[in-house]
C-alpha atoms as a PDB file:
ATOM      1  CA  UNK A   1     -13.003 -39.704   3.587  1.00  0.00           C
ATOM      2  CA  UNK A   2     -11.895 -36.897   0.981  1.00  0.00           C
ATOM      3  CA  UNK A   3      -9.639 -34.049   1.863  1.00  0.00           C
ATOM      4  CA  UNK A   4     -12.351 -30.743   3.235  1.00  0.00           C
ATOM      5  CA  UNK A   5      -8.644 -28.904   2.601  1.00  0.00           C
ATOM      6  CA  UNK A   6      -6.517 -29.936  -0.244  1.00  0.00           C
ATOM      7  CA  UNK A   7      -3.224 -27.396  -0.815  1.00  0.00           C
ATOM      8  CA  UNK A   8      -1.938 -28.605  -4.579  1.00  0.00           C
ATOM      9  CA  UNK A   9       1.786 -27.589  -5.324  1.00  0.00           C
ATOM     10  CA  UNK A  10       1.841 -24.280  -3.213  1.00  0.00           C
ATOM     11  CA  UNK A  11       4.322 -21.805  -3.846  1.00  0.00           C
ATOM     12  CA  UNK A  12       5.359 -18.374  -2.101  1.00  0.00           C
ATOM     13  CA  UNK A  13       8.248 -16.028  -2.849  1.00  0.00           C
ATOM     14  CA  UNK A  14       8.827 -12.769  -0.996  1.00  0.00           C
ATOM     15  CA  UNK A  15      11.690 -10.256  -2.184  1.00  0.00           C
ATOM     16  CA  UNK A  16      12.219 -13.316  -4.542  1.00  0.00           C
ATOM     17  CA  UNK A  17      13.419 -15.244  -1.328  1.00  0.00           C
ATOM     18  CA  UNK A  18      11.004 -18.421  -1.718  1.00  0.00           C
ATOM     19  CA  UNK A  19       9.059 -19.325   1.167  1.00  0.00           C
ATOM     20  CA  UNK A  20       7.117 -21.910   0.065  1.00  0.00           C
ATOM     21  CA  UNK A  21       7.784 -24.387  -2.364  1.00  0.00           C
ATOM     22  CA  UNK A  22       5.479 -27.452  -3.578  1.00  0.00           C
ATOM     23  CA  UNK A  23       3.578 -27.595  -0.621  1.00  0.00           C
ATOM     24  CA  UNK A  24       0.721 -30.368  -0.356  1.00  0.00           C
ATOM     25  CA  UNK A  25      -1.510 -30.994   2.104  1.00  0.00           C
ATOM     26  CA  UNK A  26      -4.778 -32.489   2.345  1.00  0.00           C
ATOM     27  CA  UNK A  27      -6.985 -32.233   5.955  1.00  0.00           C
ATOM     28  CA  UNK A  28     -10.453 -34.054   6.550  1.00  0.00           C
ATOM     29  CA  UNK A  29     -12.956 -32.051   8.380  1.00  0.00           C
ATOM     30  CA  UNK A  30     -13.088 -32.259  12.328  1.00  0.00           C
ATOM     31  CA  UNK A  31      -9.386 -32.897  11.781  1.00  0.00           C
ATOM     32  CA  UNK A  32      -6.768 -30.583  14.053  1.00  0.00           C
ATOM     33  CA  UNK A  33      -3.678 -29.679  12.418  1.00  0.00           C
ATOM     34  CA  UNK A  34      -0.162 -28.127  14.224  1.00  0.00           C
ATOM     35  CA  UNK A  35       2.655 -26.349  11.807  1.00  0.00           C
ATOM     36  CA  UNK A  36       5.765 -26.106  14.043  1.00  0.00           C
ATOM     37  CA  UNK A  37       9.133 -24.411  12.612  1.00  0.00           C
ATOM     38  CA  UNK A  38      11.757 -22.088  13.484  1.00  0.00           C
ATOM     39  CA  UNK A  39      10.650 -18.480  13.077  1.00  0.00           C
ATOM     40  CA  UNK A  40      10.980 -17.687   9.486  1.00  0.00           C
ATOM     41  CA  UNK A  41      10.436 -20.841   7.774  1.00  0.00           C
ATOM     42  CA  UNK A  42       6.974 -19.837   6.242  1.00  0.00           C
ATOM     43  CA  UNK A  43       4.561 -21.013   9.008  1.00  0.00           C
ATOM     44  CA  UNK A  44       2.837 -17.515   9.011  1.00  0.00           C
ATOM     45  CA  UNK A  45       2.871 -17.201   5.364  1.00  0.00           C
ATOM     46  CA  UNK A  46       1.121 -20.804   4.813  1.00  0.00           C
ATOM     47  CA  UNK A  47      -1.660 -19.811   7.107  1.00  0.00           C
ATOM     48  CA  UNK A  48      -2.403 -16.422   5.378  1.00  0.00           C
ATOM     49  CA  UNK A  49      -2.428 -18.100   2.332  1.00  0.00           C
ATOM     50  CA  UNK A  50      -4.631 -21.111   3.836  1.00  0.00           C
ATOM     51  CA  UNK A  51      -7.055 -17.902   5.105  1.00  0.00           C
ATOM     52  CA  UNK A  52      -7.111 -16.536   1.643  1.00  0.00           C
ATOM     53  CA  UNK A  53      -5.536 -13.014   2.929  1.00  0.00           C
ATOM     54  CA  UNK A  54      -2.979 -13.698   0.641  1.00  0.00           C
ATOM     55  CA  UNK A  55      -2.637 -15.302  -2.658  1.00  0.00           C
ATOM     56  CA  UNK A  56      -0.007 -17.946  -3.592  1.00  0.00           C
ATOM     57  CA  UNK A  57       1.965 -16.897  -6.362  1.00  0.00           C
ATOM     58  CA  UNK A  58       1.178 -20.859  -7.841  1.00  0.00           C
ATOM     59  CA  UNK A  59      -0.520 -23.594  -6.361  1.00  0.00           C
ATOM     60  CA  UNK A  60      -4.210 -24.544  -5.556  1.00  0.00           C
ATOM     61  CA  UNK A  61      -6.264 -24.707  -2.293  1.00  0.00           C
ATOM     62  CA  UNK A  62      -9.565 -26.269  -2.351  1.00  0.00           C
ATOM     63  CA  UNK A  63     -11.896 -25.641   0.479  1.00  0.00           C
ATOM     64  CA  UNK A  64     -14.524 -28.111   0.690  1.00  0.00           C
ATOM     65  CA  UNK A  65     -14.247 -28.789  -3.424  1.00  0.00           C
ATOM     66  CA  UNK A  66     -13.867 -24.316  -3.864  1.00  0.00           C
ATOM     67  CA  UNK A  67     -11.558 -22.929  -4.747  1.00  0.00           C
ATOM     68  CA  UNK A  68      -9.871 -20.015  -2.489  1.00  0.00           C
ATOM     69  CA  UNK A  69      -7.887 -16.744  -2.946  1.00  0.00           C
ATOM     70  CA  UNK A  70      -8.131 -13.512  -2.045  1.00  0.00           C
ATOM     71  CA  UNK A  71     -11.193 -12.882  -4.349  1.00  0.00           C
ATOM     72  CA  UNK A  72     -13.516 -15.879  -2.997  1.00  0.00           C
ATOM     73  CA  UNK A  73     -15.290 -13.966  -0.215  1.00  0.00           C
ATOM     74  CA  UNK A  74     -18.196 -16.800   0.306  1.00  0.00           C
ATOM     75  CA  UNK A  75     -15.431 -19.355   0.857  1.00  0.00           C
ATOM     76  CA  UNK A  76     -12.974 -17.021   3.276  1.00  0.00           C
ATOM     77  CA  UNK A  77     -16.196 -16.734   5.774  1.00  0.00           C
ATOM     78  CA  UNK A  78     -16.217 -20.490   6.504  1.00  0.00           C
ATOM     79  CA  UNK A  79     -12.546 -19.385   7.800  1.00  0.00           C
ATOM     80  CA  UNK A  80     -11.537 -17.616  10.978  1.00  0.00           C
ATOM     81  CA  UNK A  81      -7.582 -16.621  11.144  1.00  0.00           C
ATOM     82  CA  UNK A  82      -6.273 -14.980  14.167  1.00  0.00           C
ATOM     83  CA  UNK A  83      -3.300 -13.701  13.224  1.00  0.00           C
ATOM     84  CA  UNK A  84       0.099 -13.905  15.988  1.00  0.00           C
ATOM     85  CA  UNK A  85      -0.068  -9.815  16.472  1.00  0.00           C
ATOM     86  CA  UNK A  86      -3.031  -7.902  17.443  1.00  0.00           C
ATOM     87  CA  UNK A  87      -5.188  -6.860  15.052  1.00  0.00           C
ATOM     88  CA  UNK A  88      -7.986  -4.151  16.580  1.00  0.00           C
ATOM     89  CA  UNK A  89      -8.266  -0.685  15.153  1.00  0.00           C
ATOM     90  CA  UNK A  90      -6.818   1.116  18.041  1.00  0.00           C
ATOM     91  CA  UNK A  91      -9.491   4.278  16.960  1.00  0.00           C
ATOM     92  CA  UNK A  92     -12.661   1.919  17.589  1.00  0.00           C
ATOM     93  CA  UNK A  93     -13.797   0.707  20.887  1.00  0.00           C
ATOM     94  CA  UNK A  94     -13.869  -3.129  21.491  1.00  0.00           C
ATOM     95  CA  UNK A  95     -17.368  -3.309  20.524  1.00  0.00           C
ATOM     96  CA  UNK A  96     -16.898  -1.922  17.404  1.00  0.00           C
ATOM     97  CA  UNK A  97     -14.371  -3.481  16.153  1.00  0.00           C
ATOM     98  CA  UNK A  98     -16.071  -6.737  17.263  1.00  0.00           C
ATOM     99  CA  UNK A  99     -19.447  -5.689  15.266  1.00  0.00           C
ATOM    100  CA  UNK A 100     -17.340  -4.687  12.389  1.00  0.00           C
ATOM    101  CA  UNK A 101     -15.400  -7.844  12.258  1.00  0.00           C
ATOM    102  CA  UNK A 102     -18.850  -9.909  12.358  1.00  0.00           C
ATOM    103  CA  UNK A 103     -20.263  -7.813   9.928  1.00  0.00           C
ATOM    104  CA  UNK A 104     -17.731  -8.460   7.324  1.00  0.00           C
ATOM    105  CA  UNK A 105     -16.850 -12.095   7.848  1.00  0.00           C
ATOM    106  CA  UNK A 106     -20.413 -13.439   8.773  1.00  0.00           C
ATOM    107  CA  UNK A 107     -23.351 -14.099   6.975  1.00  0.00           C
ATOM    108  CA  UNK A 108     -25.131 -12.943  10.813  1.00  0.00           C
ATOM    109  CA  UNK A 109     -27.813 -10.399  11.240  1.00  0.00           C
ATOM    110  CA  UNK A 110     -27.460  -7.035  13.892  1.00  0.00           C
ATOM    111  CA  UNK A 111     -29.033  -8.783  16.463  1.00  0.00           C
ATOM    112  CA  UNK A 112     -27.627 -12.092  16.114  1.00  0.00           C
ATOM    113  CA  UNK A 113     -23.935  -9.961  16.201  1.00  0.00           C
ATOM    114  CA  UNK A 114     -25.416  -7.861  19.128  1.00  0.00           C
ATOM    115  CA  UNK A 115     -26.071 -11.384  21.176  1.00  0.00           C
ATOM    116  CA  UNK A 116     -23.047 -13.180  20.008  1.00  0.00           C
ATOM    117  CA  UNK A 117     -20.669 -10.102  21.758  1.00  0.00           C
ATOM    118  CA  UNK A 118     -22.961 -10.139  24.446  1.00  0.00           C
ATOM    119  CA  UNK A 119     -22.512 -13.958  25.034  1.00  0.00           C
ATOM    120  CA  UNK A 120     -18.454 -14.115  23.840  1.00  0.00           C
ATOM    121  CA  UNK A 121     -17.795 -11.044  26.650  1.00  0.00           C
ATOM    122  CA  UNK A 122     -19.771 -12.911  28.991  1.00  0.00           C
ATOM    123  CA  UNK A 123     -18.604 -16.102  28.861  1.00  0.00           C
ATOM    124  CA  UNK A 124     -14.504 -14.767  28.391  1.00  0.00           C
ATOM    125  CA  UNK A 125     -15.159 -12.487  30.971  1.00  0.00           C
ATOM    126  CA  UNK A 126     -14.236  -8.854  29.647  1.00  0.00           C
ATOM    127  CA  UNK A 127     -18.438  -7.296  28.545  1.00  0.00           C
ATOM    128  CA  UNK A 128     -16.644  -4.145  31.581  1.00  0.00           C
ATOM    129  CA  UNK A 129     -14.339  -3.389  28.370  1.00  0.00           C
ATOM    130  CA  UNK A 130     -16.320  -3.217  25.486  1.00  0.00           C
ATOM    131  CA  UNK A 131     -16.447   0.542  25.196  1.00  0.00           C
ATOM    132  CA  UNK A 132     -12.803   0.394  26.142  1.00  0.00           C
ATOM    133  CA  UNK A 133     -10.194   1.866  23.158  1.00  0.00           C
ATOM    134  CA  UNK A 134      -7.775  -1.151  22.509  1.00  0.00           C
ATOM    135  CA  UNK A 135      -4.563   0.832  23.894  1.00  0.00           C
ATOM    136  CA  UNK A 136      -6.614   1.010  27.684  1.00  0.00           C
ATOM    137  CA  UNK A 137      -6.648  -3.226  27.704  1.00  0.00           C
ATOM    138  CA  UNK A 138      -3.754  -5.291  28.630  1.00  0.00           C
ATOM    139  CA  UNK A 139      -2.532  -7.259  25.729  1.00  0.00           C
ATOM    140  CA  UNK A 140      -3.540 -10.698  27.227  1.00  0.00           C
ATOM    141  CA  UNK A 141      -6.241  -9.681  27.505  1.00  0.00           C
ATOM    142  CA  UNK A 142      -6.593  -8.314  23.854  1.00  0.00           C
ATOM    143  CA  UNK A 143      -5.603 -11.681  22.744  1.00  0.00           C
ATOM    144  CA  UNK A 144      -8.620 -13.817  24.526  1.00  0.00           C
ATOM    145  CA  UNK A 145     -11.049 -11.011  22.813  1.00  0.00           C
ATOM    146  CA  UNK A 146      -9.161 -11.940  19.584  1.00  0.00           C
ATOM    147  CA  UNK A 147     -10.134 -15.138  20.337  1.00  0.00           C
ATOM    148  CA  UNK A 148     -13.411 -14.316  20.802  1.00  0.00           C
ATOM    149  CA  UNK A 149     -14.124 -13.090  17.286  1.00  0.00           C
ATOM    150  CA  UNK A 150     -13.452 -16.666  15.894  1.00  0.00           C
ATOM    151  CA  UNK A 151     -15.810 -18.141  18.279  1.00  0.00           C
ATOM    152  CA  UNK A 152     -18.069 -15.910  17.415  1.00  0.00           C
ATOM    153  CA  UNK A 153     -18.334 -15.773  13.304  1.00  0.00           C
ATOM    154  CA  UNK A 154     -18.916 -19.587  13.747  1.00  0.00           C
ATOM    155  CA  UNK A 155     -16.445 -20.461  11.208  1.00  0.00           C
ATOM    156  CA  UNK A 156     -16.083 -23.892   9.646  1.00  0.00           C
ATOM    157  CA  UNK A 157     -12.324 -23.706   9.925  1.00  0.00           C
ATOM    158  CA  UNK A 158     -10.420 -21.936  12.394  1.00  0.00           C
ATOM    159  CA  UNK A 159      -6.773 -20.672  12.001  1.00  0.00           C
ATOM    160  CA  UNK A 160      -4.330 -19.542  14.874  1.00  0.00           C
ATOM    161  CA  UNK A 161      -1.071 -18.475  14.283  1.00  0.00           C
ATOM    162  CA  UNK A 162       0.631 -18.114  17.554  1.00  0.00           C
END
């Protein structure tokens, strides 16, 4: 079976410190894949790029024959990242930065958003917080509503970086 993620010579620098250097990697779909390292190593980095949030500075990634950067929008909404720090607008409500978050990074209508919240809070147990601000909501439990968003766009890859 072919590679639904190929990574082709991969390359990072950051304040010309390089991160990442000739990474390859190929991943068949269904597949689960764990990056372990000591903090700093590039773990984080790899992912964003993987997520298309950021661009390699050389390299390919191929996702499902694609390719993906920053600037391929249809392929970075077959991917869900969930980055290790919270990443709510603390001015929005839970709700709304759930419906805003769906909006952008699904292909879903209003009311399939409006029932996928509904069913996410239900099942994860926090629909009593969705009109909550984010600094009223302990952080675990920020995290498993973080969660939530991934299960919710119904991506075709999911990425956690924690």
């Amino acid at each position: 079976m072919s590679a639904s993620i190929s990574l082709k010579s991969i390359a990072k620098k950051i304040n010309d410190k390089t991160i990442i250097a000739d990474c390859n990697l190929g991943l068949e779909k269904g597949k689960i894949l764990s990056i372990v390292g000591n903090n700093g190593c590039g773990k984080s980095t790899l992912l964003k790029i993987l997520a298309g949030a950021i661009d390699a500075d050389s390299g390919d990634i191929f996702i499902d024959g694609e390719l993906l950067n920053t600037k391929a929008h249809n392929i970075r909404k077959k991917i869900c990242y969930i980055p290790d720090y919270i990443d709510f607008d603390p001015n929005l409500n839970i709700y709304e930065n759930l419906y805003i978050y769906l909006r952008i990074n699904s292909n879903q209508t209003l009311n399939e958003i409006n029932n996928k919240i509904a069913h996410w809070s239900n099942i994860l147990e926090f629909k009593d917080l969705l009109y909550l601000k984010i600094n009223q909501i302990r952080e675990s439990k920020l995290r498993l509503i973080q969660l939530s968003k991934g299960l919710a766009s119904n991506p075709d890859y999911f990425i956690l970086d924690h």
